[in-house]
Protein backbone atom coordinates (compact mmCIF):
# COMPACT_ATOMS: atom_id res chain seq x y z
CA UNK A 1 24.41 29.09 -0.73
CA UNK A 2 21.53 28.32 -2.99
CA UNK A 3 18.08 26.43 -1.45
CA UNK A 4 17.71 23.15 -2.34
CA UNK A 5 13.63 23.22 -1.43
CA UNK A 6 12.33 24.04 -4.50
CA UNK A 7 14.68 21.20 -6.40
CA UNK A 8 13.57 17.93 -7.75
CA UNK A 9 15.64 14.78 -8.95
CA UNK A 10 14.75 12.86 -11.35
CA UNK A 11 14.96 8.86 -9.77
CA UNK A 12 15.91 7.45 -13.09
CA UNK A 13 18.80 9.47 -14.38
CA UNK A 14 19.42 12.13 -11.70
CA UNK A 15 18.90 15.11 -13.58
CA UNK A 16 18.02 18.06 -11.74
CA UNK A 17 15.23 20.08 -12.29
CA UNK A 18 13.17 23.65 -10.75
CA UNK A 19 10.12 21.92 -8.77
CA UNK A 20 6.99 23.02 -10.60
CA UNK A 21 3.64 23.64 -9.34
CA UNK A 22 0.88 21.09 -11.17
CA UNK A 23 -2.64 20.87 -12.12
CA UNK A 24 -5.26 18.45 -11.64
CA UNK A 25 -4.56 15.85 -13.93
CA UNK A 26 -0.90 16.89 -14.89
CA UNK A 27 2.34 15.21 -14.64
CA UNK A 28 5.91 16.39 -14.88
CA UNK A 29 8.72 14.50 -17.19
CA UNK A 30 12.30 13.83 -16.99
CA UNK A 31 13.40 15.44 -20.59
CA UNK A 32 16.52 13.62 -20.80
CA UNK A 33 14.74 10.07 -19.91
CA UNK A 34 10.95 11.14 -19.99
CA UNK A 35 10.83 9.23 -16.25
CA UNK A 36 7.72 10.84 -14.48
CA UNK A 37 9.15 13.14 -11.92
CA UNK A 38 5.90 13.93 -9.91
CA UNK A 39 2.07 13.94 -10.49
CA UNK A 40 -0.71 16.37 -9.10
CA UNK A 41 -2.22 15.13 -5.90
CA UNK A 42 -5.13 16.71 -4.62
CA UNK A 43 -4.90 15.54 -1.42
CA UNK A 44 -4.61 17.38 2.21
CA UNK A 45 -2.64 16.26 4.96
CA UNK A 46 -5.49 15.67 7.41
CA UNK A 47 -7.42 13.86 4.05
CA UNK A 48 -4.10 11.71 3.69
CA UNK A 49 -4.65 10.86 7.06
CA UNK A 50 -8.56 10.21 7.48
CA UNK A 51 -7.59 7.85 4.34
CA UNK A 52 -4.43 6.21 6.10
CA UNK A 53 -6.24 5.53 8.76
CA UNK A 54 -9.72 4.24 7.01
CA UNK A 55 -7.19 1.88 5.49
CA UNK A 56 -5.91 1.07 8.99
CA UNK A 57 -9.37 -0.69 9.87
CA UNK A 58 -9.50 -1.94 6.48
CA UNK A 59 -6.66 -3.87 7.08
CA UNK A 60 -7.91 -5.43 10.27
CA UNK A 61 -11.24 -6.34 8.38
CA UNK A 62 -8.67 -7.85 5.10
CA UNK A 63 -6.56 -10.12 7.95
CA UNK A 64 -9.39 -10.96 10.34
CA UNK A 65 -12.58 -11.70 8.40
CA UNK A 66 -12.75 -14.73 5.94
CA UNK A 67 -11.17 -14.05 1.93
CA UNK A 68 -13.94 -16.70 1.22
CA UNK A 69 -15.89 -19.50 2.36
CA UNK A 70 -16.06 -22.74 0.27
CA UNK A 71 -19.10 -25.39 0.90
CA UNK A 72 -19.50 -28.82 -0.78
CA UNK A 73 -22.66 -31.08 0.24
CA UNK A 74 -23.30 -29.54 3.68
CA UNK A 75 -19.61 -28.71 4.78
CA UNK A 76 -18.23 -25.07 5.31
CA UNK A 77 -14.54 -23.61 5.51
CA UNK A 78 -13.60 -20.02 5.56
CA UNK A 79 -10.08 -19.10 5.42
CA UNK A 80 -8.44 -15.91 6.34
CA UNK A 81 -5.21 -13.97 4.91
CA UNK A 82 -3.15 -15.70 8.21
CA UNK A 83 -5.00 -19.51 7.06
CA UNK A 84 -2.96 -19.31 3.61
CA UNK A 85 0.11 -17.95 5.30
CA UNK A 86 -0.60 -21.24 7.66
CA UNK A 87 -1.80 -23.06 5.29
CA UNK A 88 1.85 -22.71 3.05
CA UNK A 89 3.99 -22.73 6.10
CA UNK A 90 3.11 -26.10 6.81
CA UNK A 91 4.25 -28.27 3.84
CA UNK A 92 7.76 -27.71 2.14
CA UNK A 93 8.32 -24.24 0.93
CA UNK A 94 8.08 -22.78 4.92
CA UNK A 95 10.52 -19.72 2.95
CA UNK A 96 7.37 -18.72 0.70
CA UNK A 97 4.69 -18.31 3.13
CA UNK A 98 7.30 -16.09 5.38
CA UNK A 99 7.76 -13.88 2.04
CA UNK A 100 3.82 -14.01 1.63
CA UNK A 101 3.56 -12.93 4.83
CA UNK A 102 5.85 -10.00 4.43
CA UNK A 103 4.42 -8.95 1.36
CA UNK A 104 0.70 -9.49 2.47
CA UNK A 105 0.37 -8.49 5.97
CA UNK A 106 3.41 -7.21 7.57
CA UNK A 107 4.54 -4.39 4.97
CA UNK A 108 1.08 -2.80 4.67
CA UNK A 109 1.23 -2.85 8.33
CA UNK A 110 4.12 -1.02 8.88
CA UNK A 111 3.28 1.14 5.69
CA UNK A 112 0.26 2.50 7.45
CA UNK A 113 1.59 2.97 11.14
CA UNK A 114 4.52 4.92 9.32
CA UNK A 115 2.34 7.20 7.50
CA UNK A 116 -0.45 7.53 10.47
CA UNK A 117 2.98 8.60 12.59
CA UNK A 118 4.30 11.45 9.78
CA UNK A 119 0.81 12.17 9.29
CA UNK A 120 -0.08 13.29 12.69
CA UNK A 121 2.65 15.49 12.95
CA UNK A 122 2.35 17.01 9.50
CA UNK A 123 -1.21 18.03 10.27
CA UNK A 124 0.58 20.41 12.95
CA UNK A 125 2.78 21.65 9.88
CA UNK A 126 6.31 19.95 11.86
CA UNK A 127 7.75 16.72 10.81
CA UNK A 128 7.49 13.99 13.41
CA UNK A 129 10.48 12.47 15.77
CA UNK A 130 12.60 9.83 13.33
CA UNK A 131 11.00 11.80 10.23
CA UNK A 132 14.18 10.52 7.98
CA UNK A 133 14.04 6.65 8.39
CA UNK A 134 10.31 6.86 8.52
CA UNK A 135 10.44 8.22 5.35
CA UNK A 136 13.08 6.28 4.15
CA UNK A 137 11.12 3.12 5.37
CA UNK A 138 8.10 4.12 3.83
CA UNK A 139 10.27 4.01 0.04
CA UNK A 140 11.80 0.65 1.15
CA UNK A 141 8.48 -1.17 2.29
CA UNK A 142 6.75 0.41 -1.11
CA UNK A 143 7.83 -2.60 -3.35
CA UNK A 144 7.82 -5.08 -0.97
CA UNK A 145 3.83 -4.48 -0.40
CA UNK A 146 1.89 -6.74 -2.69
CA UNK A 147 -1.71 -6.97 -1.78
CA UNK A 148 -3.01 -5.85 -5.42
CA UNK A 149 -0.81 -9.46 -6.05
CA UNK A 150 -2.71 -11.15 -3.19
CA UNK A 151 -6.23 -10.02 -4.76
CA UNK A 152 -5.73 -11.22 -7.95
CA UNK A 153 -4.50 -14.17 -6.52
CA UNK A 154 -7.77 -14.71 -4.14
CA UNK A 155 -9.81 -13.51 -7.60
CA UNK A 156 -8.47 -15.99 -9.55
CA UNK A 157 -9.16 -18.63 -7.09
CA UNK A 158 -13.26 -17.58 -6.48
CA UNK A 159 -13.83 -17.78 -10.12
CA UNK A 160 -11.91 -21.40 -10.56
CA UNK A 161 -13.26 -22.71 -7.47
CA UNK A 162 -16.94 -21.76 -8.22
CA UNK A 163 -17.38 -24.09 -11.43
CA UNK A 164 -16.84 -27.13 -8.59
CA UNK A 165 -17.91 -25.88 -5.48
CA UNK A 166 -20.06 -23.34 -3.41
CA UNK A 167 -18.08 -20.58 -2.79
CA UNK A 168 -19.31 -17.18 -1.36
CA UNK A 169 -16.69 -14.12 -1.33
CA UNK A 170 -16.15 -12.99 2.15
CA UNK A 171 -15.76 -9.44 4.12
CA UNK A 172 -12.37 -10.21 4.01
CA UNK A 173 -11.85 -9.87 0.11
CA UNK A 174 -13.76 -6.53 -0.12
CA UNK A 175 -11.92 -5.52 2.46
CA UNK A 176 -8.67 -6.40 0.32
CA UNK A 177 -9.91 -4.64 -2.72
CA UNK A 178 -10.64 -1.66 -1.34
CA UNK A 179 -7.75 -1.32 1.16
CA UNK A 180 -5.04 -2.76 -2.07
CA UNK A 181 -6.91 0.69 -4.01
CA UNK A 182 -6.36 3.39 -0.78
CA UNK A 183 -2.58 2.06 -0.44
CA UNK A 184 -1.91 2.84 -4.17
CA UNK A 185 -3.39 5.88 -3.74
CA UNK A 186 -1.81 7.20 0.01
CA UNK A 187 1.74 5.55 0.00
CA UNK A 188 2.41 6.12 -3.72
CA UNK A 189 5.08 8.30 -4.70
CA UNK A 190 3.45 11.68 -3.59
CA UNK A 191 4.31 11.10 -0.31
CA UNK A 192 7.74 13.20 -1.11
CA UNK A 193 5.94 16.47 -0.58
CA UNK A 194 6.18 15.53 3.09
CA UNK A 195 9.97 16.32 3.08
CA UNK A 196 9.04 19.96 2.09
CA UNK A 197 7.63 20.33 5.90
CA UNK A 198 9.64 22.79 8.23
């Protein structure tokens, strides 16, 4: 029987092609529907993982330290990623701030554990117990992740908010930014090449 290894699928039409190796910078394309079937990543296991888990304690800093704090005439309020999760949970539309939740806090949380778990094994060359609904979990959670959605959101508010009041960007939003960037980057689609581990 012929080896499947060195196979790819294209996720768009399902046309099979040879896996190719890439260079920095290139792509490979689905000829029948020109879908992008894989892009060069330059990136290690164990650098995957230093970034998976910088972006673990980025994600602590994003949820625990203030987004921003607002002041008008002496008073001060800070408000966290949990506050506006609060904050829409208490008036009529309880069902959005569970989805914001979700998509905000609870996905990129389980995003990261899963990939620090496959991670730590892969740096031993082996794939780690549960490997297949890890990875399948890590595919699922990939849409359902919105924090670039959140920081545009919380960018969007600064710049209204500071024509009326005193408002000073907090840890919290850096921590966003940078963390929304490293996800994009470690839980993309390149995370495939794990399945080619014995």
């Amino acid at each position: 029987m012929a080896s499947t290894a060195q196979l790819i699928i294209c996720e768009h039409c399902d046309c099979v092609y040879q896996q190719v190796v890439l260079g920095k910078h290139q792509k490979s394309l689905c000829v029948r529907c020109a879908g992008v079937l894989e892009r060069y990543n330059g990136l290690t296991v164990e650098q995957r993982l230093a970034l998976t888990i910088t972006a673990a304690m980025l994600w602590l800093f994003a949820n625990f330290y203030p987004i921003m704090t607002i002041s008008l005439q002496g008073l001060k309020n800070s408000a966290t990623l949990w506050d506006s999760v609060l904050a829409l949970s208490q008036g009529p539309i309880t069902f959005i701030a569970m989805v914001a939740a979700i998509a905000i806090i609870i996905a990129p949380a389980f995003q990261l554990m899963l990939l620090i778990w496959v991670l730590a094994f892969a740096l031993s060359r082996r794939r780690a117990p549960a490997f297949k609904p890890c990875m399948r979990w890590l595919e699922t959670l990939r849409p359902w992740s919105m924090l670039e959605v959140c920081l545009l959101g919380a960018m969007v508010a600064v710049f209204k908010l500071a024509g009326m009041l005193a408002v000073l960007p907090g840890i919290g939003l850096f921590a966003l930014a940078a963390l929304s960037l490293l996800l994009i980057r470690i839980a993309g689609r390149d995370i495939r090449e794990l399945w080619a581990l014995p």
